[in-house]
C-alpha atoms as a PDB file:
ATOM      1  CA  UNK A   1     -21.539 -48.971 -38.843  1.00  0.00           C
ATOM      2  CA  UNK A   2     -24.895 -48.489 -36.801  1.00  0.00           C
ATOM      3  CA  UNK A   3     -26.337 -45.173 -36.197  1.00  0.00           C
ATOM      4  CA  UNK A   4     -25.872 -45.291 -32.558  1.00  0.00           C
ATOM      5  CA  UNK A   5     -22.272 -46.531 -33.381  1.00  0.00           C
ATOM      6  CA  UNK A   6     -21.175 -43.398 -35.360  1.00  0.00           C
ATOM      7  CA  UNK A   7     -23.007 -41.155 -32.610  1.00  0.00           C
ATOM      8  CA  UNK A   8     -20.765 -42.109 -30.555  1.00  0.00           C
ATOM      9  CA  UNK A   9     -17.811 -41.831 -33.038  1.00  0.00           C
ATOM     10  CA  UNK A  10     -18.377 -38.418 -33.570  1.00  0.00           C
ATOM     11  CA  UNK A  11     -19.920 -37.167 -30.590  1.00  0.00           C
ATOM     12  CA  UNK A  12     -17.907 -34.400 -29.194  1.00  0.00           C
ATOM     13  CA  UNK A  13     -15.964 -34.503 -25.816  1.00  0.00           C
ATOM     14  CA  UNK A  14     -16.792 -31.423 -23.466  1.00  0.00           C
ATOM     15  CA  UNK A  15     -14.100 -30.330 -21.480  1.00  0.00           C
ATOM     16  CA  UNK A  16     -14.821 -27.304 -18.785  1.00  0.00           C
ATOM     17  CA  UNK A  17     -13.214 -24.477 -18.823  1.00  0.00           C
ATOM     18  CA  UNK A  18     -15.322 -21.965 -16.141  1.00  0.00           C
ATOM     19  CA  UNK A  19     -17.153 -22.568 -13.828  1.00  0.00           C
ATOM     20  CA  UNK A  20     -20.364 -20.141 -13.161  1.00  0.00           C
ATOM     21  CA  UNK A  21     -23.354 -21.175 -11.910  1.00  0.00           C
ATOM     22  CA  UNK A  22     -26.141 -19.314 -14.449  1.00  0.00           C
ATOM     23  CA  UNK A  23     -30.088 -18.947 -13.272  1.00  0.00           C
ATOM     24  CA  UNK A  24     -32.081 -21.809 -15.091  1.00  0.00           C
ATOM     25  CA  UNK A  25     -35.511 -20.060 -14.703  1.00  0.00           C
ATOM     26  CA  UNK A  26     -36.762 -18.603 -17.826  1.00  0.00           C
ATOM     27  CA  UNK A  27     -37.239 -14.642 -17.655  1.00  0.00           C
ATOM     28  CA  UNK A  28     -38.814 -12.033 -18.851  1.00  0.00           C
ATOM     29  CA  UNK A  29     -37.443  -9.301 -20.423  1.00  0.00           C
ATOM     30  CA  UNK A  30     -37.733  -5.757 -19.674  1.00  0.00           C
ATOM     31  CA  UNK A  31     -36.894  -4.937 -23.001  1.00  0.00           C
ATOM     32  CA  UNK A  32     -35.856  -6.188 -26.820  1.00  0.00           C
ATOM     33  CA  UNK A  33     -32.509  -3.786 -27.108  1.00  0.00           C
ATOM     34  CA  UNK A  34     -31.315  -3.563 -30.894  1.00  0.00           C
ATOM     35  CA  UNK A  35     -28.041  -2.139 -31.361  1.00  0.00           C
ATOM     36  CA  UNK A  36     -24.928  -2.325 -33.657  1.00  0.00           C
ATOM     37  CA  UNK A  37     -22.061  -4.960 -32.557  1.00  0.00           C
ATOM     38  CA  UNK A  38     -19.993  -2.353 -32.548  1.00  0.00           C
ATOM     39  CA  UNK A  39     -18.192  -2.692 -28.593  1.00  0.00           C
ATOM     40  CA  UNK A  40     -17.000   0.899 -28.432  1.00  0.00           C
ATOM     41  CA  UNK A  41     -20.376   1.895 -26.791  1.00  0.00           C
ATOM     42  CA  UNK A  42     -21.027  -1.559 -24.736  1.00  0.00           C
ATOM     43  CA  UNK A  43     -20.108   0.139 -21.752  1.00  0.00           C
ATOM     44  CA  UNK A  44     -22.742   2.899 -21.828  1.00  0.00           C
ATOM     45  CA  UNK A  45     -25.525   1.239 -23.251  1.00  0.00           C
ATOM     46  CA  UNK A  46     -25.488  -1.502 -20.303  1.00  0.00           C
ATOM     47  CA  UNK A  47     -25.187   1.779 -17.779  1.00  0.00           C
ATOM     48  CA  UNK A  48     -27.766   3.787 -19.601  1.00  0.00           C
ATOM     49  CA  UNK A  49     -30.256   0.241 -19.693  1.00  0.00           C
ATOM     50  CA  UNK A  50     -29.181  -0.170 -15.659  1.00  0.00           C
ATOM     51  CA  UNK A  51     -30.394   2.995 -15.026  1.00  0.00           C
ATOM     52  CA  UNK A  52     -33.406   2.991 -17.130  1.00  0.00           C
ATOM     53  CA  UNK A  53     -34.583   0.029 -14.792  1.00  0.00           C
ATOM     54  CA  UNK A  54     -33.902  -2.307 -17.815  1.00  0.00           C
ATOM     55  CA  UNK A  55     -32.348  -5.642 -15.729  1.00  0.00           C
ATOM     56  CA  UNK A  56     -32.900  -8.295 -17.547  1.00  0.00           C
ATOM     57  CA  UNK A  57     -33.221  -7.589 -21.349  1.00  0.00           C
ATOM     58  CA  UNK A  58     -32.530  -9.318 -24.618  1.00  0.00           C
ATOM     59  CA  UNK A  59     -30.019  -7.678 -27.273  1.00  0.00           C
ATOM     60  CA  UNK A  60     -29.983  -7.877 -30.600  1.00  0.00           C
ATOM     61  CA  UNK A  61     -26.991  -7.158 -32.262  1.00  0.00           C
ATOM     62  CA  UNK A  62     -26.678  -6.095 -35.795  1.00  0.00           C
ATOM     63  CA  UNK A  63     -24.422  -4.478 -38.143  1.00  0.00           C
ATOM     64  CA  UNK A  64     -25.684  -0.674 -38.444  1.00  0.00           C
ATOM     65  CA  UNK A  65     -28.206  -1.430 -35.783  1.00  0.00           C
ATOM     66  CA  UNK A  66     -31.897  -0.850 -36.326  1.00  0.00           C
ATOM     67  CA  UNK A  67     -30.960   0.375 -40.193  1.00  0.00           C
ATOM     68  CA  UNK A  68     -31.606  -2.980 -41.165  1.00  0.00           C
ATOM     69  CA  UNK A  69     -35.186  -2.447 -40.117  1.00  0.00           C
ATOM     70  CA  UNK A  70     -35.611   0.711 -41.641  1.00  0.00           C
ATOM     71  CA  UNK A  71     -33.395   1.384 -44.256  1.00  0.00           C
ATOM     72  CA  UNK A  72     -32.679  -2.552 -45.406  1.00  0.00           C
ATOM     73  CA  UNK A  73     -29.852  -3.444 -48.100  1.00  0.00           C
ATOM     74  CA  UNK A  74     -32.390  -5.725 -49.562  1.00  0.00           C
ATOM     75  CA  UNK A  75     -36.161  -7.769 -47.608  1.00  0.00           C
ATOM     76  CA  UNK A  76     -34.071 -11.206 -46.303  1.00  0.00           C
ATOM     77  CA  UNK A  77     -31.642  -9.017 -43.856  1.00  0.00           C
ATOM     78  CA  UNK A  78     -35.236  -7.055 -42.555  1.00  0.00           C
ATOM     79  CA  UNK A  79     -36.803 -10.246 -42.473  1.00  0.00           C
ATOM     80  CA  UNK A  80     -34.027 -11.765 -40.837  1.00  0.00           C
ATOM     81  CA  UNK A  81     -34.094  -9.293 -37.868  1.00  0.00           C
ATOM     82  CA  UNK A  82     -37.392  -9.322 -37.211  1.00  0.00           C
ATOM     83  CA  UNK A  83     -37.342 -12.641 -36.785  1.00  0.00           C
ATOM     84  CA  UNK A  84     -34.845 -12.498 -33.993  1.00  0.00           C
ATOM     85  CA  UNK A  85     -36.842  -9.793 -32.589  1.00  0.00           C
ATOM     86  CA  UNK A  86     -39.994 -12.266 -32.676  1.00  0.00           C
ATOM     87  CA  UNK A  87     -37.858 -14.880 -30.904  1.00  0.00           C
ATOM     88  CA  UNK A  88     -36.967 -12.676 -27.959  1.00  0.00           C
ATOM     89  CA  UNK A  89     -40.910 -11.932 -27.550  1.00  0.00           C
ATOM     90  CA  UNK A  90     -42.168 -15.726 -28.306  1.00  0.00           C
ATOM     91  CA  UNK A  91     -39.716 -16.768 -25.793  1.00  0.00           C
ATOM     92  CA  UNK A  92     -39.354 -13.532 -22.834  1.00  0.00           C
ATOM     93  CA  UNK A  93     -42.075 -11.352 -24.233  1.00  0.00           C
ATOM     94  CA  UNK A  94     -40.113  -7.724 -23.899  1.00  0.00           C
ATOM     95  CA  UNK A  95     -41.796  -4.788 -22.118  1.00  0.00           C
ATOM     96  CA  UNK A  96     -40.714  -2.330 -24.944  1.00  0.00           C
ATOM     97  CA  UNK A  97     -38.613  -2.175 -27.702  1.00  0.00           C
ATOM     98  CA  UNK A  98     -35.438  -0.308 -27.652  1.00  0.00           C
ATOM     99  CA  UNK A  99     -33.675   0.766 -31.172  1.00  0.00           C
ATOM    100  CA  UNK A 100     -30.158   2.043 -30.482  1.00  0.00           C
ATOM    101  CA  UNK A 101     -27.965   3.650 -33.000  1.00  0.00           C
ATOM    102  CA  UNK A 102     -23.844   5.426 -32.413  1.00  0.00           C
ATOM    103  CA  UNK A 103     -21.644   7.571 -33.737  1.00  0.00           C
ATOM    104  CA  UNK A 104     -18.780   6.799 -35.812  1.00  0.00           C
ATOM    105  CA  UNK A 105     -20.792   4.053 -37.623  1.00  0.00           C
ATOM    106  CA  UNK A 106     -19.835   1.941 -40.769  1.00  0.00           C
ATOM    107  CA  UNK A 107     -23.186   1.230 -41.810  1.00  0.00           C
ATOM    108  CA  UNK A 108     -23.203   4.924 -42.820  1.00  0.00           C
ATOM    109  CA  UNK A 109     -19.826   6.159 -43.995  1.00  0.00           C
ATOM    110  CA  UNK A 110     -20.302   9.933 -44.271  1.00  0.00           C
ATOM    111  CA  UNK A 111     -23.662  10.675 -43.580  1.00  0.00           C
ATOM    112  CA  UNK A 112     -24.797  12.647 -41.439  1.00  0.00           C
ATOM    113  CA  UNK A 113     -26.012  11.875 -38.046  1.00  0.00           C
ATOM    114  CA  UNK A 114     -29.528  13.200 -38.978  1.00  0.00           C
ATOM    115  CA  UNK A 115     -29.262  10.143 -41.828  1.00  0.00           C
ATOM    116  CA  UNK A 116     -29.318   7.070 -39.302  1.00  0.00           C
ATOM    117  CA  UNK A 117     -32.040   9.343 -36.791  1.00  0.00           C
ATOM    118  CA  UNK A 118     -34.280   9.028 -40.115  1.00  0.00           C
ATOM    119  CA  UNK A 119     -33.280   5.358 -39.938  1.00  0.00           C
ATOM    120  CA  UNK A 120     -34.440   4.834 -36.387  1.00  0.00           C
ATOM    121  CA  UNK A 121     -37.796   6.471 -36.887  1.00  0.00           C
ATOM    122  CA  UNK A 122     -38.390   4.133 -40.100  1.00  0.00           C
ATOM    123  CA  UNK A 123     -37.573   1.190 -37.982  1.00  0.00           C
ATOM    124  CA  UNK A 124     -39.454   2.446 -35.227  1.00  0.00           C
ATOM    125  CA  UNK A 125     -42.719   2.585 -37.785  1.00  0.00           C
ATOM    126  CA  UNK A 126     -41.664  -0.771 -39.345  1.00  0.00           C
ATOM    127  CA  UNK A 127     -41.593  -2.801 -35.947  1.00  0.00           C
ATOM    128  CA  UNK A 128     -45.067  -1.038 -34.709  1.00  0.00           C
ATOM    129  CA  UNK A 129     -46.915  -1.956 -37.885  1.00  0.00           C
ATOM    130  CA  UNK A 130     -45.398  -5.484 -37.717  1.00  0.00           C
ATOM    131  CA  UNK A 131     -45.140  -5.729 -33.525  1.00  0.00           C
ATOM    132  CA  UNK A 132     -47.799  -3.504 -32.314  1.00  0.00           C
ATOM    133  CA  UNK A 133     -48.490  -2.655 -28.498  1.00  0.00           C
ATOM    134  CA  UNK A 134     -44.886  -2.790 -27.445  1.00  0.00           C
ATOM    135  CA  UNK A 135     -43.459   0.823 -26.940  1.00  0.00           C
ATOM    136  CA  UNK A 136     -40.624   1.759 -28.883  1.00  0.00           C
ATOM    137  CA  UNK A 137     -38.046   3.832 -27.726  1.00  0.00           C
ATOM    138  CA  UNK A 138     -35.249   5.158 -29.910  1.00  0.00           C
ATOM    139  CA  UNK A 139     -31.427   6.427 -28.529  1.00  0.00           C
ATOM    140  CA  UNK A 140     -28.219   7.404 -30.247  1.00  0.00           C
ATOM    141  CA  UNK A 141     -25.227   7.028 -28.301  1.00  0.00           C
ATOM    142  CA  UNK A 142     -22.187   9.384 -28.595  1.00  0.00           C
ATOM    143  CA  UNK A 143     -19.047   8.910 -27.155  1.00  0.00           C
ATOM    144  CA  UNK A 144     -19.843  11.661 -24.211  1.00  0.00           C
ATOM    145  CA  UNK A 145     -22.990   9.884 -23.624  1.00  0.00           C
ATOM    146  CA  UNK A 146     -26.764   8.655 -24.815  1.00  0.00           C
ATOM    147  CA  UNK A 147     -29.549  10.917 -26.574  1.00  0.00           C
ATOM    148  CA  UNK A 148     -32.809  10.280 -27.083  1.00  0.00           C
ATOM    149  CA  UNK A 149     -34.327  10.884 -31.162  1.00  0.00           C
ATOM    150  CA  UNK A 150     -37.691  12.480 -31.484  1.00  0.00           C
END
């Protein structure tokens, strides 16, 4: 069988399902927003970004958040993330960087919230060093609202 035979052998069939018509222009980003993928707080954070003047922004989402930058299990998961984060700025070159971490998290059964706030300000350092002249702004959100961590 030809190559152009079993293309179209094993091509898949799209069927629609929605219809929406999405903008085709290419944006730019207000922001790079890392968070956890935790949906308790998705809510909130899309609020708190709304009123923060942050329209269009790209979010990365990542088990225990911006830990992974900070505070990594092991190099390949930090290396990992900031190659997402690179993406969103080769491709929509974010405004600022936004590191967002919650309560109630699994990445850090336990510890205290002062624990992941350390984790943020790591990360913070990390992506300046490695993504420098972006602002970076760092938030913990609670479930009666968002903080900021100095």
């Amino acid at each position: 069988m030809s190559s152009a035979a079993r293309a179209a052998a094993t091509s898949p069939t799209l069927t629609k399902v929605f219809h929406f018509d999405s903008p085709v222009e290419v944006y730019t980003a207000d922001a790079c927003v890392v968070t956890c993928f935790d949906a308790r707080f998705d809510l909130a954070l899309r609020k708190f970004l709304k009123r923060r003047g942050i329209a269009l922004y790209d979010q990365v989402k990542i088990p225990g958040s911006a830990k992974v930058l900070g505070a990594p299990d092991n190099e390949a998961d930090r290396a990992f993330a900031l190659g997402m984060i690179r993406t969103s700025i080769r491709l929509h070159q974010p405004a600022r960087f936004l590191l967002i971490g919650h309560n109630d998290r699994g990445a850090y059964p336990g510890a205290p919230t002062a624990a992941m706030a350390g984790d943020l300000k790591l990360a913070a350092e990390f992506l300046r060093a490695n993504e420098p002249g972006r602002p970076v702004e760092l938030y913990f959100a609670d479930f009666d609202g968002i903080y900021a961590v100095g």
